[in-house]
PDB file of N, CA and C in Angstrom:
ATOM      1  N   UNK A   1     139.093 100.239  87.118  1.00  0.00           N
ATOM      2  CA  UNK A   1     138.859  99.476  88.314  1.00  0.00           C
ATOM      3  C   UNK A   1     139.701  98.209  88.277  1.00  0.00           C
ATOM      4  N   UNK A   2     140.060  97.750  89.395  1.00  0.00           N
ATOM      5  CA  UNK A   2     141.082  96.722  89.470  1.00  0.00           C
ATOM      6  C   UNK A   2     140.108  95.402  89.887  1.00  0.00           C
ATOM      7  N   UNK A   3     140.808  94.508  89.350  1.00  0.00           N
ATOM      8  CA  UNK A   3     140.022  93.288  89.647  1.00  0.00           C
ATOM      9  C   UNK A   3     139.472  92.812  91.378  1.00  0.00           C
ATOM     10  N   UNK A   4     140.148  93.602  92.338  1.00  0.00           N
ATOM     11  CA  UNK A   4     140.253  93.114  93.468  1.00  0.00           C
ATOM     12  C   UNK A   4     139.552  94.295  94.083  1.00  0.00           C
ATOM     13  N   UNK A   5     138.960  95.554  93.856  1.00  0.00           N
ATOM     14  CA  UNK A   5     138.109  96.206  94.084  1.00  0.00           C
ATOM     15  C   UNK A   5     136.938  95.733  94.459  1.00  0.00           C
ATOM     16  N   UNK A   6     136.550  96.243  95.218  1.00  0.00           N
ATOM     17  CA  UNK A   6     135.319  96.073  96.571  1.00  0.00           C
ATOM     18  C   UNK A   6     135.090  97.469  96.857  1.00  0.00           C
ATOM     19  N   UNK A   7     133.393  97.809  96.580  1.00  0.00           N
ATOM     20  CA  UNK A   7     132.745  98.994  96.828  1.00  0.00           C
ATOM     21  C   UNK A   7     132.380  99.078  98.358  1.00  0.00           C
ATOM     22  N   UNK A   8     132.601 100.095  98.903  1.00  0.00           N
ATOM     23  CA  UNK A   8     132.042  99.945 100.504  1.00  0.00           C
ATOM     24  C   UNK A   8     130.825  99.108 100.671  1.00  0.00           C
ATOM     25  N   UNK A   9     129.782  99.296  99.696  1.00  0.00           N
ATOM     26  CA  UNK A   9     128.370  98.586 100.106  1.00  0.00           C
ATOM     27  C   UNK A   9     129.074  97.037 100.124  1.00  0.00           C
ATOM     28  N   UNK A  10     129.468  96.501  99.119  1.00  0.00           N
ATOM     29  CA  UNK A  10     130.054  95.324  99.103  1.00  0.00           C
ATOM     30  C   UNK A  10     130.756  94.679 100.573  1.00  0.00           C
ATOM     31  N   UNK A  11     131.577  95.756 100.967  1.00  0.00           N
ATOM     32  CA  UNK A  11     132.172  95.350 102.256  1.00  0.00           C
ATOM     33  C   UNK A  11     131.722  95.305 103.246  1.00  0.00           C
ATOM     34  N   UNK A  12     130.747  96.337 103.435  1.00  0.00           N
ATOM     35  CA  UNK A  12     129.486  96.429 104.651  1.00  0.00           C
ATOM     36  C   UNK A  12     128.739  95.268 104.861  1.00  0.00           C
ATOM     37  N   UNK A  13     128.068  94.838 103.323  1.00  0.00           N
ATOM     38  CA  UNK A  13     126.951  93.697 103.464  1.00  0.00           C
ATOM     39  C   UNK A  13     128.199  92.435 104.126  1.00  0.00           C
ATOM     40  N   UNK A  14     129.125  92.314 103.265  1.00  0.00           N
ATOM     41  CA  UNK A  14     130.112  90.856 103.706  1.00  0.00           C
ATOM     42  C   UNK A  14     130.597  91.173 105.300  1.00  0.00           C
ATOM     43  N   UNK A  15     130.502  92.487 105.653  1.00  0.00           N
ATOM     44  CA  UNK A  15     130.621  92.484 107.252  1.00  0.00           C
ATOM     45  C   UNK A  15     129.814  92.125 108.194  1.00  0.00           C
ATOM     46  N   UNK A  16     128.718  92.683 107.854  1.00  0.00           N
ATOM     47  CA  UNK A  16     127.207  92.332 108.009  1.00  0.00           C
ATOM     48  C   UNK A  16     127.059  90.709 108.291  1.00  0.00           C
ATOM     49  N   UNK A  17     126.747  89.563 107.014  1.00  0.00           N
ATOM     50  CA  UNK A  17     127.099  88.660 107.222  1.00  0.00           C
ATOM     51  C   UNK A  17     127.703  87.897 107.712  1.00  0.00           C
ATOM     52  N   UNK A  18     128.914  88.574 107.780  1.00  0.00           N
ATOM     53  CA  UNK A  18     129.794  87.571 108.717  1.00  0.00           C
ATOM     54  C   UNK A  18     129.436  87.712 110.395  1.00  0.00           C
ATOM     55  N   UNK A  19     128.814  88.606 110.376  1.00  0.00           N
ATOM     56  CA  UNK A  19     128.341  89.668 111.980  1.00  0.00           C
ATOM     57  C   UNK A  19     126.877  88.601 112.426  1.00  0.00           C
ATOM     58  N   UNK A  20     126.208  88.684 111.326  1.00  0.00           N
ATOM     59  CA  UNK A  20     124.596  88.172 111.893  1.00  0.00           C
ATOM     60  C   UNK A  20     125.062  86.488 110.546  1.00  0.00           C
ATOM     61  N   UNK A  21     125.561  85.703 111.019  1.00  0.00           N
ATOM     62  CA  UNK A  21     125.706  84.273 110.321  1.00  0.00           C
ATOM     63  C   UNK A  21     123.498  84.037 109.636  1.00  0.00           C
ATOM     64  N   UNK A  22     122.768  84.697 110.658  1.00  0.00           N
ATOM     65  CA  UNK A  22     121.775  83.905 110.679  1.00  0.00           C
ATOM     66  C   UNK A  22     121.083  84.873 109.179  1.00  0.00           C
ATOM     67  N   UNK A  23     121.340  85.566 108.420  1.00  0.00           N
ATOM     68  CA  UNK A  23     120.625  86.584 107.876  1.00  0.00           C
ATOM     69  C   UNK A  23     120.496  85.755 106.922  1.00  0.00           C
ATOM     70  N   UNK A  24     121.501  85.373 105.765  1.00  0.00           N
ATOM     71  CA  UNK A  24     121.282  84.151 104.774  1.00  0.00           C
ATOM     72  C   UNK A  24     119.837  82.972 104.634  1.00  0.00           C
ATOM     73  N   UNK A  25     120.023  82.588 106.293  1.00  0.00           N
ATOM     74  CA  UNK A  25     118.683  81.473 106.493  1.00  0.00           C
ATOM     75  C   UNK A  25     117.245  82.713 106.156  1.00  0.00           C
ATOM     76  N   UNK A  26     117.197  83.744 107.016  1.00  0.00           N
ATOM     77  CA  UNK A  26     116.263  84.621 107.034  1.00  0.00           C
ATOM     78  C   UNK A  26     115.865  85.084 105.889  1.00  0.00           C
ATOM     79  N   UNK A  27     116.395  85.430 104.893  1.00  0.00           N
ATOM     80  CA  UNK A  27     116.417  85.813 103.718  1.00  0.00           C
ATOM     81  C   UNK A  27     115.722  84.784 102.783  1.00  0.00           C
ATOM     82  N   UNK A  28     116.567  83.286 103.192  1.00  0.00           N
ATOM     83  CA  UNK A  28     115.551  82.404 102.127  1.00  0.00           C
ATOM     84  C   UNK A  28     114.387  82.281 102.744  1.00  0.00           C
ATOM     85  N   UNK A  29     114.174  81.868 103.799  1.00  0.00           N
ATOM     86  CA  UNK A  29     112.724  81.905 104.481  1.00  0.00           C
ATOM     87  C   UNK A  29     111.782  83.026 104.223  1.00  0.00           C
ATOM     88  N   UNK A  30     112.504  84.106 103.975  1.00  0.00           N
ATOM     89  CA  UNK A  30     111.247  84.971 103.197  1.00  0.00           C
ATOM     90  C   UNK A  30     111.153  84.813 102.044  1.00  0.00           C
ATOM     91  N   UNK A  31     111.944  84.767 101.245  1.00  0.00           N
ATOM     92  CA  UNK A  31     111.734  84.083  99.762  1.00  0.00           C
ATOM     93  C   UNK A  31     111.030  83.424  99.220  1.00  0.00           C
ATOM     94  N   UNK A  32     110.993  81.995 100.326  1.00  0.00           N
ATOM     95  CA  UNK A  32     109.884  80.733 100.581  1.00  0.00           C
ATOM     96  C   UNK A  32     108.699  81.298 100.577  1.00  0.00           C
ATOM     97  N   UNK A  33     108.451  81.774 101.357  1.00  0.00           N
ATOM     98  CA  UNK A  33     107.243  82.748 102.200  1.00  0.00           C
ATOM     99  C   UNK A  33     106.348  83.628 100.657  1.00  0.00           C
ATOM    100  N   UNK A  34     107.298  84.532 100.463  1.00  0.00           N
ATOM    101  CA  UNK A  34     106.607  85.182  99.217  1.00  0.00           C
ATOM    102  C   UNK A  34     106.572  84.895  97.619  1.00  0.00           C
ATOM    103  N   UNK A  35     107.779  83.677  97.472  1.00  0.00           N
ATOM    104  CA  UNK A  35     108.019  84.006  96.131  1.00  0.00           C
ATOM    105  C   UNK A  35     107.534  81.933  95.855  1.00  0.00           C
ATOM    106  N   UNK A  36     108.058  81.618  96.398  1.00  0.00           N
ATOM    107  CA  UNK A  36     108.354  80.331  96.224  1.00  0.00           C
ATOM    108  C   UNK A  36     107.181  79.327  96.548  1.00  0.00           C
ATOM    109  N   UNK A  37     106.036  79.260  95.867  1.00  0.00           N
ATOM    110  CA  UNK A  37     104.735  78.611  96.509  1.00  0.00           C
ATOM    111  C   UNK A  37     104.691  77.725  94.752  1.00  0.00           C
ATOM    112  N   UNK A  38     103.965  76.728  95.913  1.00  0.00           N
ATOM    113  CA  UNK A  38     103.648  75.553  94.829  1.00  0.00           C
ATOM    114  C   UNK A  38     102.167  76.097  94.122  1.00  0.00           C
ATOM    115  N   UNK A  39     101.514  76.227  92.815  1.00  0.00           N
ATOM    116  CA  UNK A  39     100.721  76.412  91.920  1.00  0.00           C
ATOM    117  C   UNK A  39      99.897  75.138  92.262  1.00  0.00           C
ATOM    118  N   UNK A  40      98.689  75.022  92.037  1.00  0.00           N
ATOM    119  CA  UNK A  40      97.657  73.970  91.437  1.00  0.00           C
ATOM    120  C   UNK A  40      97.236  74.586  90.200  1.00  0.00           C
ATOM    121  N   UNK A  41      97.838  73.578  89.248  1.00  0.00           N
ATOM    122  CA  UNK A  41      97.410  73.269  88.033  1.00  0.00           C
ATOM    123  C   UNK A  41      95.722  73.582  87.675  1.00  0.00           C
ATOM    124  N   UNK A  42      95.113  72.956  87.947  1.00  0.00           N
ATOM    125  CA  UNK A  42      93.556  72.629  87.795  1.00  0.00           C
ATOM    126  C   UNK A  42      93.076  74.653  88.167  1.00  0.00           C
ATOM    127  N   UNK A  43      93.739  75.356  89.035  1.00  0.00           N
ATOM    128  CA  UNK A  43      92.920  75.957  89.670  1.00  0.00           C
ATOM    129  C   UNK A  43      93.787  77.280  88.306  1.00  0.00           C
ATOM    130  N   UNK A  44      95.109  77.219  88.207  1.00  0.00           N
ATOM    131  CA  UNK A  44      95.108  78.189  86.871  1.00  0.00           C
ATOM    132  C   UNK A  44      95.006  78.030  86.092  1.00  0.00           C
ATOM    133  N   UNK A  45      94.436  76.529  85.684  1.00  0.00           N
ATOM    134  CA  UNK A  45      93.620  76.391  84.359  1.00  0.00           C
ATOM    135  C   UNK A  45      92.231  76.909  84.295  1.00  0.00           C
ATOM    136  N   UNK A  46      91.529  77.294  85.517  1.00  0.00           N
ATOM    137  CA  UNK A  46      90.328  77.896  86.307  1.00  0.00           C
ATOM    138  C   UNK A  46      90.682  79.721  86.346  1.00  0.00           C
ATOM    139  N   UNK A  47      91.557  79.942  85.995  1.00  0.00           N
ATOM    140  CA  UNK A  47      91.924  81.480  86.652  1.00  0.00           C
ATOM    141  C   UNK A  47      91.750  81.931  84.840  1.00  0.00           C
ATOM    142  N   UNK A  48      92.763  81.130  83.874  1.00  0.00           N
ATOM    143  CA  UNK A  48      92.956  81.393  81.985  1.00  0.00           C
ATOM    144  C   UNK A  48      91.517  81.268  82.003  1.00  0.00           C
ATOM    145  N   UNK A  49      90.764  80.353  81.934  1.00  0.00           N
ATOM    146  CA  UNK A  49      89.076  80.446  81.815  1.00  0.00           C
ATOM    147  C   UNK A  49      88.209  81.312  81.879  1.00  0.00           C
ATOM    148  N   UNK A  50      88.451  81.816  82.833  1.00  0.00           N
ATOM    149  CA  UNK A  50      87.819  82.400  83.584  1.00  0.00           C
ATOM    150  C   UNK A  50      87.964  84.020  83.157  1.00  0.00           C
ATOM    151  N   UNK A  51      89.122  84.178  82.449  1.00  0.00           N
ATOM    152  CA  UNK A  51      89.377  85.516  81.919  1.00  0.00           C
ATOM    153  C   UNK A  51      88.522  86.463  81.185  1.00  0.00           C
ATOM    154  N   UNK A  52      88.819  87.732  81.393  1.00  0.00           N
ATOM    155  CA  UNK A  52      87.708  88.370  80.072  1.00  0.00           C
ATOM    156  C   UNK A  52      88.548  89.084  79.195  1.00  0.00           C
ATOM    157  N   UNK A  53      88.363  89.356  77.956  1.00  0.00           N
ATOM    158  CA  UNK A  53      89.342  89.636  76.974  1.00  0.00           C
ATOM    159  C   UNK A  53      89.345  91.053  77.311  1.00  0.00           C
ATOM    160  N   UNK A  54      90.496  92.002  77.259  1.00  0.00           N
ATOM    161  CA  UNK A  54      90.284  93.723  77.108  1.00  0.00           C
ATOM    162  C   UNK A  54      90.035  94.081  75.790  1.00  0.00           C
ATOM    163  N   UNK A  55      89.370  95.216  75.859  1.00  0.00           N
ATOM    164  CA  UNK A  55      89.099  95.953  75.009  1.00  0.00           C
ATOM    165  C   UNK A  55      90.265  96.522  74.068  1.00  0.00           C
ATOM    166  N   UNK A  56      90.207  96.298  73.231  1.00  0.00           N
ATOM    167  CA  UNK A  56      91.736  97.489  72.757  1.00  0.00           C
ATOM    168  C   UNK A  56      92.244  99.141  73.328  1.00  0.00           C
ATOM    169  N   UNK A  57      91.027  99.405  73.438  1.00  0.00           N
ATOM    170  CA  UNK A  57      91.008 100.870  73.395  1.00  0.00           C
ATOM    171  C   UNK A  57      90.786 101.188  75.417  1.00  0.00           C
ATOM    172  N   UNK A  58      90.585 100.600  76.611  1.00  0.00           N
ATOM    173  CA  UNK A  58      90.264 100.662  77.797  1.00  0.00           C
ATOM    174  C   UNK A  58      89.199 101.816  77.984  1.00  0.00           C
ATOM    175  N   UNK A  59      89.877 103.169  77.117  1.00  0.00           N
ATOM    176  CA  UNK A  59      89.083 104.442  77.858  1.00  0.00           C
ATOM    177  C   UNK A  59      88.062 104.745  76.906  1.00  0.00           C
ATOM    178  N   UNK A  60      88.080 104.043  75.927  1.00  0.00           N
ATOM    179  CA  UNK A  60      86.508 103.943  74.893  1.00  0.00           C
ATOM    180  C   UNK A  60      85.279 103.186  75.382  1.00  0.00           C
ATOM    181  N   UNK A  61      84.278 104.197  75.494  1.00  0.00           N
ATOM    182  CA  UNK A  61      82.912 103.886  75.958  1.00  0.00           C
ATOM    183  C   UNK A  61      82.275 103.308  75.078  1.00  0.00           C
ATOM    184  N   UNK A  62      81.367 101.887  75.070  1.00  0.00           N
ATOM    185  CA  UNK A  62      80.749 101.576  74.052  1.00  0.00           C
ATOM    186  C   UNK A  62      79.356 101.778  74.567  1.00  0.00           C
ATOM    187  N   UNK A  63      78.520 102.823  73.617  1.00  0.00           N
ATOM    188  CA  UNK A  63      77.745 103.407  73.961  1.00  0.00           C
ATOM    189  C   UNK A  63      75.823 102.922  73.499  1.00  0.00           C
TER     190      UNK A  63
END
């Protein structure tokens, strides 16, 4: 492969982009949306607490 090689998908998406300018903004705004949220401290120090240890074994009945 040559350094200046470009796979069709490659060229599609950079066509794409250049086609819809707005997709970039859209993209981080979902990002924001799903990935990118601020934590409270206090409340996953409340979530580790709050835990219950597993069993080693899950499908062992203690009888």
């Amino acid at each position: 492969m040559t350094k200046n090689y470009e796979s069709e998908i490659t060229q599609f998406i950079k066509q794409y982009k250049d086609e819809h300018p707005e997709t970039d903004a859209s993209q981080r705004d979902g990002r924001n949306r799903l990935w990118d949220k601020q934590l409270d401290a206090e409340q996953q120090e409340g979530f580790k607490q709050a835990r219950v240890p597993q069993a080693p074994y899950v499908y062992y009945q203690n009888d």
